[in-house]
C-alpha atoms as a PDB file:
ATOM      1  CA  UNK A   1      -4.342  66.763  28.491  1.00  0.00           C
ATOM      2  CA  UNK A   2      -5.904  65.919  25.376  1.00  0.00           C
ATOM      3  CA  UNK A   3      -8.610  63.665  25.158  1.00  0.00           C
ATOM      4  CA  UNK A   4      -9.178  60.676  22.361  1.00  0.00           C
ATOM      5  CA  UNK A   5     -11.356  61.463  19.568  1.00  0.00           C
ATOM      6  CA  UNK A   6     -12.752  57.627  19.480  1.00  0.00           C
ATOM      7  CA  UNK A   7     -14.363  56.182  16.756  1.00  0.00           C
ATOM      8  CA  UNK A   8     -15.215  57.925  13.718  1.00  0.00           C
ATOM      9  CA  UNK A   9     -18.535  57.016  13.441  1.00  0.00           C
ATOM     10  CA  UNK A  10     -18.115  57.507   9.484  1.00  0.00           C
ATOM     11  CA  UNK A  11     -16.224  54.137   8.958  1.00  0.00           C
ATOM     12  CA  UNK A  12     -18.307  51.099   9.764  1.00  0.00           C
ATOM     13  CA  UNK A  13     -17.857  48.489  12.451  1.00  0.00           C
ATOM     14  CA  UNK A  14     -15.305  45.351  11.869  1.00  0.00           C
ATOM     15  CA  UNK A  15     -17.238  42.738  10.408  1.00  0.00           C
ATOM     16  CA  UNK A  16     -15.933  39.136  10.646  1.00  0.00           C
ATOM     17  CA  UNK A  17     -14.944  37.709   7.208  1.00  0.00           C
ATOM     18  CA  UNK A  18     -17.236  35.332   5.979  1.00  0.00           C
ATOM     19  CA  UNK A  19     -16.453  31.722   7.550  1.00  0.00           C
ATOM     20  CA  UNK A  20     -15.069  29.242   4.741  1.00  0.00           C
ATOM     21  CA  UNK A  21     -16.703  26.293   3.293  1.00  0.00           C
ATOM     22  CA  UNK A  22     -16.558  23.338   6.195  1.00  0.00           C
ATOM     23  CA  UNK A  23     -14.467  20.500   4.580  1.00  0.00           C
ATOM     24  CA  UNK A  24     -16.815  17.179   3.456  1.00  0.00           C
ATOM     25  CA  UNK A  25     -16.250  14.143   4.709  1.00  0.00           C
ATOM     26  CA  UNK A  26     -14.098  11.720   2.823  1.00  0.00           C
ATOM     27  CA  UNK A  27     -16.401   9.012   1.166  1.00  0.00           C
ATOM     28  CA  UNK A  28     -17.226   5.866   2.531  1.00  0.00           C
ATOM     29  CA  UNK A  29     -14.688   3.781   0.511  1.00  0.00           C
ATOM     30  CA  UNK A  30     -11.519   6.100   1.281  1.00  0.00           C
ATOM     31  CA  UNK A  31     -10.447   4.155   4.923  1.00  0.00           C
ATOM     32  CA  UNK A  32     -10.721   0.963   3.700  1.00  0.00           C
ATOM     33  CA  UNK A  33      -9.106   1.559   0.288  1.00  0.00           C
ATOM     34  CA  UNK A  34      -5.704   3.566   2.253  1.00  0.00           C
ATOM     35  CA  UNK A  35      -5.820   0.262   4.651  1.00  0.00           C
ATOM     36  CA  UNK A  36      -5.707  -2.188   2.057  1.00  0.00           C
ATOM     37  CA  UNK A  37      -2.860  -0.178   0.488  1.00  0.00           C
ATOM     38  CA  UNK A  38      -1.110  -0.376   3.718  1.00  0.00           C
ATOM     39  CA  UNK A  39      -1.551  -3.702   3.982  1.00  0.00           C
ATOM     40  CA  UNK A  40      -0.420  -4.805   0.298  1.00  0.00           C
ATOM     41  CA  UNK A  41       2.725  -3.178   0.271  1.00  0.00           C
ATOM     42  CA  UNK A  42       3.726  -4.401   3.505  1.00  0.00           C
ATOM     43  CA  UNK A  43       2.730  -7.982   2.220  1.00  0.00           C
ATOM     44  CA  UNK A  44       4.590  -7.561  -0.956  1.00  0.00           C
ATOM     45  CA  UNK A  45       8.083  -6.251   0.617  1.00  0.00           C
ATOM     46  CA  UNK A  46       7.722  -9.240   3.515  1.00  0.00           C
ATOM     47  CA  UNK A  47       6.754 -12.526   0.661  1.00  0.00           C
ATOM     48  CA  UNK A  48       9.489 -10.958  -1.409  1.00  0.00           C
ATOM     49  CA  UNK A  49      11.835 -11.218   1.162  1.00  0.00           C
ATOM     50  CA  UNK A  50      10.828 -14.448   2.811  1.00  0.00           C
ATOM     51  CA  UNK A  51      10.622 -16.448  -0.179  1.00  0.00           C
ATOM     52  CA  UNK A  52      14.519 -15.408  -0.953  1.00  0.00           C
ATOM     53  CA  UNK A  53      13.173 -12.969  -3.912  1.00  0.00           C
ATOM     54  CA  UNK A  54      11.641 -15.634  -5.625  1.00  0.00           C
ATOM     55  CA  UNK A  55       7.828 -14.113  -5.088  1.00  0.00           C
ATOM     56  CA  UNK A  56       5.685 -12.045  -5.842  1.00  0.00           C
ATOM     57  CA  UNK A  57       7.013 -11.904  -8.888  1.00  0.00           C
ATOM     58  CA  UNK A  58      10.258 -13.266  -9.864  1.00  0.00           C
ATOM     59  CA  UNK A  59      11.117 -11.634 -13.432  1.00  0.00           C
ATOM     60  CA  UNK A  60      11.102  -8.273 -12.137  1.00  0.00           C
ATOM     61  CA  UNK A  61      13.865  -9.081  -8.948  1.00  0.00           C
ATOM     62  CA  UNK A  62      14.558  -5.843  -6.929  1.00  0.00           C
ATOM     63  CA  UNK A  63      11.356  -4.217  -8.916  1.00  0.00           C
ATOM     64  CA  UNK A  64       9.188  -5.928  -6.297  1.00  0.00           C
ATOM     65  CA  UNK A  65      10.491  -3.514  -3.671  1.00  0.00           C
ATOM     66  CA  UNK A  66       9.498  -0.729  -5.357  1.00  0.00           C
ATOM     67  CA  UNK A  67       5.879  -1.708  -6.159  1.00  0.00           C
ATOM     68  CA  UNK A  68       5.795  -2.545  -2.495  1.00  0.00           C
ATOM     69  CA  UNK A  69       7.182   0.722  -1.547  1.00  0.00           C
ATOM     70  CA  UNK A  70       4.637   2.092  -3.935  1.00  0.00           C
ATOM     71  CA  UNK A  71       1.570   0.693  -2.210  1.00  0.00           C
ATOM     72  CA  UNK A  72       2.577   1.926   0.811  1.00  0.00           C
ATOM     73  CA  UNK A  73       3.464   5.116  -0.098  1.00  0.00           C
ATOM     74  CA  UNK A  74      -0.293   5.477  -1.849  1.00  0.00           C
ATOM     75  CA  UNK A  75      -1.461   4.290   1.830  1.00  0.00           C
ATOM     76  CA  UNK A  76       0.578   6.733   3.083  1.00  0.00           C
ATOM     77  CA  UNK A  77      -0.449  10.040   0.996  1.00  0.00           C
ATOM     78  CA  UNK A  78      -3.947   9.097   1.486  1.00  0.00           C
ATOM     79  CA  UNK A  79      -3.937   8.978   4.907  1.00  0.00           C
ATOM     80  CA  UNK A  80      -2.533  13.039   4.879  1.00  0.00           C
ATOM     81  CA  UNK A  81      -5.786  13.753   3.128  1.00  0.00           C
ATOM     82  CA  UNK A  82      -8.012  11.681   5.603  1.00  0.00           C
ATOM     83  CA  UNK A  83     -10.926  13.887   7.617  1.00  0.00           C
END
């Protein structure tokens, strides 16, 4: 039976690759700033409707949804990059 040659001693042993740059911390301001876009856009979309689509602001009409959807959507993407 033949036996197994095992390691060439030629070719060096596995080294790990080299671990990657740990992630920094978000700054200071980031949770409060995603919060308060949370927060806004929810505010916006429930005055608009409450007030009969007279408020935030009344010029704009159905507009008012979509800068409320906005805020919340900037809330939103901000908190996939949270750490």
């Amino acid at each position: 039976m033949p036996e197994s040659k095992g390691r060439d001693r030629k070719t060096p042993a596995y080294t790990p690759p080299p671990t990657s740059k740990a992630r920094e911390p978000n700054p200071t301001w980031w949770v409060p700033a995603f919060v308060t876009l949370l927060i806004l856009g929810l505010l916006w979309i429930v005055i608009y409707y409450i007030t009969e689509y007279k408020y935030p602001i009344e010029a704009i009409g159905v507009w008012n949804l979509g800068i409320g959807f906005a805020l919340l959507m900037g809330g939103f993407i901000m908190t996939m990059r949270w750490r």
